[in-house]
Protein backbone atom coordinates (compact mmCIF):
# COMPACT_ATOMS: atom_id res chain seq x y z
CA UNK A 1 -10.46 132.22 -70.42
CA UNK A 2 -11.43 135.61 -71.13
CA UNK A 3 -10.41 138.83 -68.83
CA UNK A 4 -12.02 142.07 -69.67
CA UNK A 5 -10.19 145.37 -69.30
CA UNK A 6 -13.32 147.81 -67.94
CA UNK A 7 -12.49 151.75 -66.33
CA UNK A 8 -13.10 154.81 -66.41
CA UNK A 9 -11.97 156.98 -70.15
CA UNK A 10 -8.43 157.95 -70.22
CA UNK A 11 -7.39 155.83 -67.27
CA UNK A 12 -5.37 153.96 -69.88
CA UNK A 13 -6.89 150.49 -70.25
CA UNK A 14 -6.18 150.46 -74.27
CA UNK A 15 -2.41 151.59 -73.15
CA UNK A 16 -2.49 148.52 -70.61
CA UNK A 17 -4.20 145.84 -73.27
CA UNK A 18 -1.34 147.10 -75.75
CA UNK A 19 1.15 146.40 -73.30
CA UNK A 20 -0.05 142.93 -72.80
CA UNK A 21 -0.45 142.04 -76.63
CA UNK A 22 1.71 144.33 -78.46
CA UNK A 23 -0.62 145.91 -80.13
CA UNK A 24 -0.72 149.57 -81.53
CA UNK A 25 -4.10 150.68 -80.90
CA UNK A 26 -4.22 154.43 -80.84
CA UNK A 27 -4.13 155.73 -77.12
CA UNK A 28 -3.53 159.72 -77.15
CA UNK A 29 -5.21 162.00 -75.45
CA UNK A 30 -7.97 163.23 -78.17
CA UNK A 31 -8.31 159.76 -79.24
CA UNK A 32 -11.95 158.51 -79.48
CA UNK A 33 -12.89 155.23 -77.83
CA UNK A 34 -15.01 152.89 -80.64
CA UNK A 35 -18.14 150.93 -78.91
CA UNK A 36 -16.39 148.08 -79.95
CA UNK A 37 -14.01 146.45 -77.48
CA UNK A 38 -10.48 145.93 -78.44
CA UNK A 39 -10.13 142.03 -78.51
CA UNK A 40 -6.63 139.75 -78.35
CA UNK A 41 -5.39 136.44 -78.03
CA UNK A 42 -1.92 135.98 -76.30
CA UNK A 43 0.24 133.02 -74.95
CA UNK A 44 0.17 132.57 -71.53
CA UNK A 45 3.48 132.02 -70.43
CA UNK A 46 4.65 128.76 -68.73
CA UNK A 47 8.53 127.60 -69.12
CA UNK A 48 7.59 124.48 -68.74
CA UNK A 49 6.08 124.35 -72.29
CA UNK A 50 9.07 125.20 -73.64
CA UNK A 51 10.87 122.65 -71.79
CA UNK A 52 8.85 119.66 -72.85
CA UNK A 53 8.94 120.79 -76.18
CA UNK A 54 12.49 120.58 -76.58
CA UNK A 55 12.46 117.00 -74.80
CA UNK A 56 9.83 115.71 -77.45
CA UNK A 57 10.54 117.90 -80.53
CA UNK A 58 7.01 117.67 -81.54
CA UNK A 59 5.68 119.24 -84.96
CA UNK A 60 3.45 121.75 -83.25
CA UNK A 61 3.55 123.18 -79.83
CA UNK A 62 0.38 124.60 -78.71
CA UNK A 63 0.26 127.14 -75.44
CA UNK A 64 -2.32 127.80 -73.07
CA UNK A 65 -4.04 131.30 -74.20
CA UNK A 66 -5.44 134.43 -72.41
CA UNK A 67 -8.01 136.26 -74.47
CA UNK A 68 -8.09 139.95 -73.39
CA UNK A 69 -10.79 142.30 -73.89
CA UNK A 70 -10.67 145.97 -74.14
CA UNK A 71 -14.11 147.59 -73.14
CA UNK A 72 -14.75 151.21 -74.36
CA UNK A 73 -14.17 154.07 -71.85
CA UNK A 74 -17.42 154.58 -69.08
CA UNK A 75 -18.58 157.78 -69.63
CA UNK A 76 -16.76 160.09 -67.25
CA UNK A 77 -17.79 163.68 -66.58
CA UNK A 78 -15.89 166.74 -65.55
CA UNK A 79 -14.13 167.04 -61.97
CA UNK A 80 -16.73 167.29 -59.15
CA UNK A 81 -19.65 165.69 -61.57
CA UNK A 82 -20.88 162.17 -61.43
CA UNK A 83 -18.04 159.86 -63.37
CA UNK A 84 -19.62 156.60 -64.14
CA UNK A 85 -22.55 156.22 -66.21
CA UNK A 86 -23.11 152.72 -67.65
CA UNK A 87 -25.23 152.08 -71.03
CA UNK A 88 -26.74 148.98 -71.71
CA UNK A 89 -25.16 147.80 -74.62
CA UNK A 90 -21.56 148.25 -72.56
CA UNK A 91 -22.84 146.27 -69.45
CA UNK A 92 -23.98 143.39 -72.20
CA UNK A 93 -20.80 143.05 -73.74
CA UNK A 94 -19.18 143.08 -70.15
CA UNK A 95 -20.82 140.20 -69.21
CA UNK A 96 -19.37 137.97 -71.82
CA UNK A 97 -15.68 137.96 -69.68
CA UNK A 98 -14.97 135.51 -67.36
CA UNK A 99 -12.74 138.15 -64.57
CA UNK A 100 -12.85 142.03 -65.11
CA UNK A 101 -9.53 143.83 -64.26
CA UNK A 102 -10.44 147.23 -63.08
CA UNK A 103 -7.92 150.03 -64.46
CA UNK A 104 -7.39 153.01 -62.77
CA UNK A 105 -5.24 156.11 -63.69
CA UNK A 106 -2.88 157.02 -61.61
CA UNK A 107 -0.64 159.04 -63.33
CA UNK A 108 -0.36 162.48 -64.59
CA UNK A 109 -1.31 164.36 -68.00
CA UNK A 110 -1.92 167.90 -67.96
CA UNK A 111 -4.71 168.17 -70.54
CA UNK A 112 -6.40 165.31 -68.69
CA UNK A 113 -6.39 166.42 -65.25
CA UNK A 114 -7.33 169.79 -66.59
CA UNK A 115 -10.81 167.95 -67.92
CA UNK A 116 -11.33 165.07 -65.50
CA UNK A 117 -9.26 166.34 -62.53
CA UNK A 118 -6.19 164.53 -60.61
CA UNK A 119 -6.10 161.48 -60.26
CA UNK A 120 -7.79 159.41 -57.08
CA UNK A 121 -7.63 155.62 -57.90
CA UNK A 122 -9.20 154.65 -54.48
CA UNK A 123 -12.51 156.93 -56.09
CA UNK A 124 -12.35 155.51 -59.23
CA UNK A 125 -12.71 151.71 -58.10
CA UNK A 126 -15.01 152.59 -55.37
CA UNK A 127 -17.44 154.04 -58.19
CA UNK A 128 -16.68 151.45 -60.84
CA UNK A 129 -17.86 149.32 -58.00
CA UNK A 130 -20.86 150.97 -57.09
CA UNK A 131 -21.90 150.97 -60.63
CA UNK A 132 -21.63 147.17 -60.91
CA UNK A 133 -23.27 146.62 -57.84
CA UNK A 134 -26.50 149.28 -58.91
CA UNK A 135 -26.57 147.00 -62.56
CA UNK A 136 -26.99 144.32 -61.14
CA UNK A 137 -29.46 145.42 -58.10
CA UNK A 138 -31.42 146.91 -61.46
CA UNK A 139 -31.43 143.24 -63.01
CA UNK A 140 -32.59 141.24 -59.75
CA UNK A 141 -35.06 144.12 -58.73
CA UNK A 142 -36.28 143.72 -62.56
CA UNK A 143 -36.59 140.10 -62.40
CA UNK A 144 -37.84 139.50 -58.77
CA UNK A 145 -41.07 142.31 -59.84
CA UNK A 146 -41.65 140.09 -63.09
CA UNK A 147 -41.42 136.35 -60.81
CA UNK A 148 -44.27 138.35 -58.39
CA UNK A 149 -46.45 138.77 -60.69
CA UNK A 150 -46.19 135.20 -62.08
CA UNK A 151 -47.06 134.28 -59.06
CA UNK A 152 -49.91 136.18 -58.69
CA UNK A 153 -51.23 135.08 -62.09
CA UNK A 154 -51.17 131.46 -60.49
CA UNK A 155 -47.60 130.33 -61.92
CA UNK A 156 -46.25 129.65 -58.62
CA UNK A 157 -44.26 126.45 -59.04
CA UNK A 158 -41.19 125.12 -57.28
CA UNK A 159 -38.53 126.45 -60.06
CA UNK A 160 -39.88 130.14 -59.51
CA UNK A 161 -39.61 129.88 -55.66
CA UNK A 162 -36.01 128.73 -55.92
CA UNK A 163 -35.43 131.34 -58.27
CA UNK A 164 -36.71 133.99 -56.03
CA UNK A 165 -35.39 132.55 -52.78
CA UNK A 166 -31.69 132.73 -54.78
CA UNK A 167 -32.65 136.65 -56.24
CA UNK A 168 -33.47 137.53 -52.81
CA UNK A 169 -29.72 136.63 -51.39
CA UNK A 170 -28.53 138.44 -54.38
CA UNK A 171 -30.43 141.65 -53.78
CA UNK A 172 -28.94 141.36 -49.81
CA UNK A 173 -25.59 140.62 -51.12
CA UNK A 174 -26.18 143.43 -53.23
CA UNK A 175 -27.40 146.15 -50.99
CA UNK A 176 -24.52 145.72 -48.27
CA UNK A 177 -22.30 147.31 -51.74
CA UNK A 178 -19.28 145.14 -49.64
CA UNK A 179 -18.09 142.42 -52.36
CA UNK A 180 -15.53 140.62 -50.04
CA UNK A 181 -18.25 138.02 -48.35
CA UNK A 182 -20.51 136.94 -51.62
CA UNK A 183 -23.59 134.96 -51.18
CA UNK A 184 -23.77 131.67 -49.97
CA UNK A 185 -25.92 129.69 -52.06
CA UNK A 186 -26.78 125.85 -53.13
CA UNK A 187 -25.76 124.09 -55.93
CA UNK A 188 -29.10 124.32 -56.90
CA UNK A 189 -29.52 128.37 -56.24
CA UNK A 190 -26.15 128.68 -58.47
CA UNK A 191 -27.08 127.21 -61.57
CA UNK A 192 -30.51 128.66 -61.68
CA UNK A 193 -28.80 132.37 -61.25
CA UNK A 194 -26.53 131.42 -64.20
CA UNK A 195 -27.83 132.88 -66.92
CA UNK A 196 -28.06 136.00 -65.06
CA UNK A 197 -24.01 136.29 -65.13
CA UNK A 198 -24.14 138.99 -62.15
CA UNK A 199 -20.88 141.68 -62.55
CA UNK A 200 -20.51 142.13 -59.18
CA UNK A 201 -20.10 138.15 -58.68
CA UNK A 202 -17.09 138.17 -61.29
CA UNK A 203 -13.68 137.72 -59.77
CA UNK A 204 -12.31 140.88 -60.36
CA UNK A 205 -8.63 142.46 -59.68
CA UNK A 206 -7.26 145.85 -59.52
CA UNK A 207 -4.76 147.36 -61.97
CA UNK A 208 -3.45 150.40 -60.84
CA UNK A 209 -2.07 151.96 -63.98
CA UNK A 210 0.90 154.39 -62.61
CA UNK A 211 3.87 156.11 -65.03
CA UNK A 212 7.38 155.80 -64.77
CA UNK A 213 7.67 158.73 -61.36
CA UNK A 214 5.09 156.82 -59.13
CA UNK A 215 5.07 153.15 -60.29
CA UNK A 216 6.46 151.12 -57.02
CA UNK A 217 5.29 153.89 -54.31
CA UNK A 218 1.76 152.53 -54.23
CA UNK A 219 2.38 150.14 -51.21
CA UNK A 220 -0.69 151.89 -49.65
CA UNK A 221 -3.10 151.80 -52.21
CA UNK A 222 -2.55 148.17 -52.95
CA UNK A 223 -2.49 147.07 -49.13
CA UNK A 224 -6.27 148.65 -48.74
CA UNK A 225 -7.46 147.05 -52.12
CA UNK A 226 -6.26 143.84 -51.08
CA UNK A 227 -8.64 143.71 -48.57
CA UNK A 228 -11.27 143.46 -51.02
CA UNK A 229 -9.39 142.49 -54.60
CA UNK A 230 -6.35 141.10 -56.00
CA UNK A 231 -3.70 144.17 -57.28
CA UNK A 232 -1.67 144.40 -59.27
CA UNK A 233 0.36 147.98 -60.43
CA UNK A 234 1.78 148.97 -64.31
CA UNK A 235 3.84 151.50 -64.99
CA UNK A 236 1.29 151.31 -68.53
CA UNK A 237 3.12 153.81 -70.89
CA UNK A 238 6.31 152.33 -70.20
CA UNK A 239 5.30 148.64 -70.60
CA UNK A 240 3.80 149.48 -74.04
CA UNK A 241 7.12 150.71 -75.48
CA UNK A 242 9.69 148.10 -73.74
CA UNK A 243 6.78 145.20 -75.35
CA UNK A 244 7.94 146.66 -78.58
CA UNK A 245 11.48 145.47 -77.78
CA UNK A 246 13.67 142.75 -78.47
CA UNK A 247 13.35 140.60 -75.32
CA UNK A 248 17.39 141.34 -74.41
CA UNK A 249 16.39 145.14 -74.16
CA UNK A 250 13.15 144.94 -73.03
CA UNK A 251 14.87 142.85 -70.03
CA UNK A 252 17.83 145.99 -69.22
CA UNK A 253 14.96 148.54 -68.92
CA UNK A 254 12.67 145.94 -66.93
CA UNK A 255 15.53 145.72 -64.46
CA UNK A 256 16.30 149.69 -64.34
CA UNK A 257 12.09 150.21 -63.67
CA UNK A 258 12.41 147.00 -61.04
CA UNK A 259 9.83 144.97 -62.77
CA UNK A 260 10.54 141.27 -62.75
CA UNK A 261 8.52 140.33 -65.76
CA UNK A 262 6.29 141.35 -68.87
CA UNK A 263 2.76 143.06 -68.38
CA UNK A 264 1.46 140.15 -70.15
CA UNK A 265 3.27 137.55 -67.63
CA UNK A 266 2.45 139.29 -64.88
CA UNK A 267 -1.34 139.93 -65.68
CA UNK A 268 -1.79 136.00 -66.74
CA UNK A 269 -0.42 134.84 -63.47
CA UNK A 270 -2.71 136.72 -61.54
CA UNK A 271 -5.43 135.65 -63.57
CA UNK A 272 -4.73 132.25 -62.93
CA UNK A 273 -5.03 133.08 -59.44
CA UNK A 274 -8.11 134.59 -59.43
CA UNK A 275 -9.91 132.28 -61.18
CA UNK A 276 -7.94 129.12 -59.90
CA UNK A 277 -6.95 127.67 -63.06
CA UNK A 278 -3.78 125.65 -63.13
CA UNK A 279 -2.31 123.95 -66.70
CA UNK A 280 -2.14 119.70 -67.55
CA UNK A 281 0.30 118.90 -70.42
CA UNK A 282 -0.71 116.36 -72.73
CA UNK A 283 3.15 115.40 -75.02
CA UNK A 284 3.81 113.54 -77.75
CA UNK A 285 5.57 114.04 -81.60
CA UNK A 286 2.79 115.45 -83.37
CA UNK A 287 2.23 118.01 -80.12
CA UNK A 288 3.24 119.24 -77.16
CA UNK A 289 0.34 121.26 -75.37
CA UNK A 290 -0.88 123.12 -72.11
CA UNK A 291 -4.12 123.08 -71.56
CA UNK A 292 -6.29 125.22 -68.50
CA UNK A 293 -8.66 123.75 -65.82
CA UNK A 294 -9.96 124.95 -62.89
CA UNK A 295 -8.02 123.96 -59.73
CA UNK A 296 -10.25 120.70 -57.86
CA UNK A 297 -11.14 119.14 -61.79
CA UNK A 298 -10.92 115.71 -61.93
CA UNK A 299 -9.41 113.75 -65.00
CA UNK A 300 -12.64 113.43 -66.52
CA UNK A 301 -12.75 116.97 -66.19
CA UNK A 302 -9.43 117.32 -68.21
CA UNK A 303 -10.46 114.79 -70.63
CA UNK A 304 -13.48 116.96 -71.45
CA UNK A 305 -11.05 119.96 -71.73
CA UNK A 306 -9.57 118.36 -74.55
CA UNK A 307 -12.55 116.69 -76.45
CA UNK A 308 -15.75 115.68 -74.86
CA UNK A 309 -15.26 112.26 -76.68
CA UNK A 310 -12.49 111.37 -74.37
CA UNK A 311 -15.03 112.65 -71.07
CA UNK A 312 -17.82 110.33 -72.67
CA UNK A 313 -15.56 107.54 -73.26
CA UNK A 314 -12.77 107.52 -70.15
CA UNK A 315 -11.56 104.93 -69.13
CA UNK A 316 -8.09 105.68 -67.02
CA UNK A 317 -5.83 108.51 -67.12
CA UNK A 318 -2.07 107.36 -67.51
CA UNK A 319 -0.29 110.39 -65.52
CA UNK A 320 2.97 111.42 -64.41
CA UNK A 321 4.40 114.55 -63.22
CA UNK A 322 6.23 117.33 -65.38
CA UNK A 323 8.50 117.80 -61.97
CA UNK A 324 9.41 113.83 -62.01
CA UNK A 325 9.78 114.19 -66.13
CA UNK A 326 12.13 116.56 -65.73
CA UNK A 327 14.04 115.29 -62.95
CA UNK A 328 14.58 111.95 -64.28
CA UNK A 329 15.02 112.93 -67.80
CA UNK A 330 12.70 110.46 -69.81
CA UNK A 331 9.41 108.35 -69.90
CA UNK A 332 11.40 105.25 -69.75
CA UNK A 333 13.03 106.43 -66.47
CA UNK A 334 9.77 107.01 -64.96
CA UNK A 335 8.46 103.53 -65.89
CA UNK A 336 11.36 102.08 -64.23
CA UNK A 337 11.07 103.75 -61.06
CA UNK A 338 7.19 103.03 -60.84
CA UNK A 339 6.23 106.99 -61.39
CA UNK A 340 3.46 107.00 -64.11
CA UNK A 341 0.35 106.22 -62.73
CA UNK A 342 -3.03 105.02 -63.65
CA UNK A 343 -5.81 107.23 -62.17
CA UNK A 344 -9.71 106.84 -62.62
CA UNK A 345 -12.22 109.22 -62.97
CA UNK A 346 -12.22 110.94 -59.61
CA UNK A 347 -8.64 111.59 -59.47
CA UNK A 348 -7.93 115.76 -59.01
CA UNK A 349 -5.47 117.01 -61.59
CA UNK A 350 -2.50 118.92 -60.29
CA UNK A 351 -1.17 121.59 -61.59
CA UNK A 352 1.79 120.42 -64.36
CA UNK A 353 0.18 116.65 -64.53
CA UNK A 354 1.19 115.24 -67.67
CA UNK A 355 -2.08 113.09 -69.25
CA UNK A 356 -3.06 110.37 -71.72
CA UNK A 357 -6.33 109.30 -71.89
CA UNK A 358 -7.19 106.06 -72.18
CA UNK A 359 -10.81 106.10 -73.43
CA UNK A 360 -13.80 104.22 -75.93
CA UNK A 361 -16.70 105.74 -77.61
């Protein structure tokens, strides 16, 4: 799962991506962003994990991960001037995450409101918006001239119709610029618009990035983007230092700022969410692991997740619940009370099923 940080410069996306890893990548206000993203792997959180590890003691324990991306700066212009200006190579590398989480600045800096201006969030994500929206009208525009004149060179065929039938709900998705209804298209219209990997189609949230005076104020601006996107606020400077902590005193300032958990915690859940992932557990003494699926998978599905061997060769999926497992204390327990289950290959994973594959290649 891969989440990329994209905003506008110095609305403190590198400060946020620290935050969330605990790393030290330079964020001051003369730094210079690279054209190389900022890239991290980090543990997504899950007591439960924890839990079974202690019941099984296994030699490795292996958590579901996150991997965070930190795109470079769009090119923002003084106050009053057009902010967002998109190259190519940046919209490329964008493309490679699976959710974008928008940052936008709203705190204050004197030397940058002095060259960018105040800061307006609700501006900032409305033209972030609009520029993902015009990139991708560019691409289907692009593409729908090229599929015309196949056409008229005589390489109509059914593929290219389907194609441009599927580009053509894109480019009216597109041109309404309102992302809360996307396109409704068929199975067949979906995987033939794949490759295209639209932005504006991404799940995307909102991270309002707020310092230590306004963080927890913002019950406005996150009521009117959650008509449209998921939001989430960070007081950003703040959670960068306290992730350099020792959890005990990280907590006491936590508490003092009223957040309930990490930046990283907090950011994983709600990428869960968006992209409606949940987490299967597969135990045992050599390892205890979670592993991520998309919400509706069925167990071949999971068995895929961990080795396509075990999807080719399935056979049944013994299950049982973590909430059962840790209820009744042991595997044995469960036996006895008829709790483990054998499922087939439609069965829909929940979210803290605990699988062993039964399979034969």
């Amino acid at each position: 799962m891969k989440i990329g940080l994209i905003g506008l410069k110095k609305s403190g996306k590198t400060t946020i991506f620290n935050a969330l890893t605990r790393m030290d990548i330079v964020t001051d206000q003369y730094s210079s962003s690279k054209d190389e993203p900022n890239v991290a792997v980090v543990h997504v959180a899950d007591p439960r994990i924890s839990r079974l590890s202690d019941m099984y003691h296994p030699k490795k324990t292996t958590c579901a991960t996150l991997e965070c991306i930190d795109f470079g700066g769009f090119r923002q212009e003084a106050a009053g001037e057009k902010k967002e200006v998109f190259s190519a190579s940046e919209l490329g590398l964008i493309k490679t995450a699976d959710a974008l989480a928008l940052v936008v600045r709203n705190f204050r800096d004197a030397i940058i409101d002095d060259t960018l201006g105040e800061p307006d969030p609700l501006s900032d994500v409305s033209g972030i918006v609009s520029e993902l929206i015009l990139a991708d009208l560019i691409l289907v525009e692009t593409r729908l001239e090229r599929i015309d004149y196949q056409m008229k060179r005589g390489q109509k065929n059914a593929v290219l119709e389907l194609e441009r039938e599927a580009l053509r709900k894109i480019a009216a998705f597109l041109d309404k610029g309102d992302l809360s209804e996307p396109p409704q298209l068929t199975p067949d219209e979906e995987k033939i618009l794949r490759g295209f990997r639209f932005l504006s189609l991404k799940p995307m949230l909102v991270i309002l990035n707020s310092d230590e005076d306004t963080f927890g104020r913002n019950a406005e601006f996150l009521s009117r983007i959650s008509e449209n996107f998921t939001g989430i606020e960070f007081a950003g400077r703040f959670e960068m230092e306290i992730s350099r902590l020792e959890e005990h005193e990280a907590a006491a300032f936590m508490e003092d700022m009223g957040i309930s958990a990490s930046a990283r915690d907090r950011l994983t859940m709600a990428a869960y969410e968006l992209l409606g992932y949940i987490s299967f557990f597969t135990v045992g003494q050599d390892e205890v692991r979670a592993w991520t699926i998309r919400r509706g998978d069925s167990a071949v599905g999971a068995a895929a997740a961990i080795h396509s061997d075990l999807a080719r060769g399935f056979i049944r999926a013994e299950c049982f619940s973590y909430d059962d497992l840790m209820a009744h204390g042991s595997e044995k327990a469960l036996k006895e009370k008829g709790l483990i289950r054998l499922e087939g290959k439609t069965y829909l994973v929940a979210d803290g099923d605990i699988l062993s594959i039964r399979f034969s290649v």
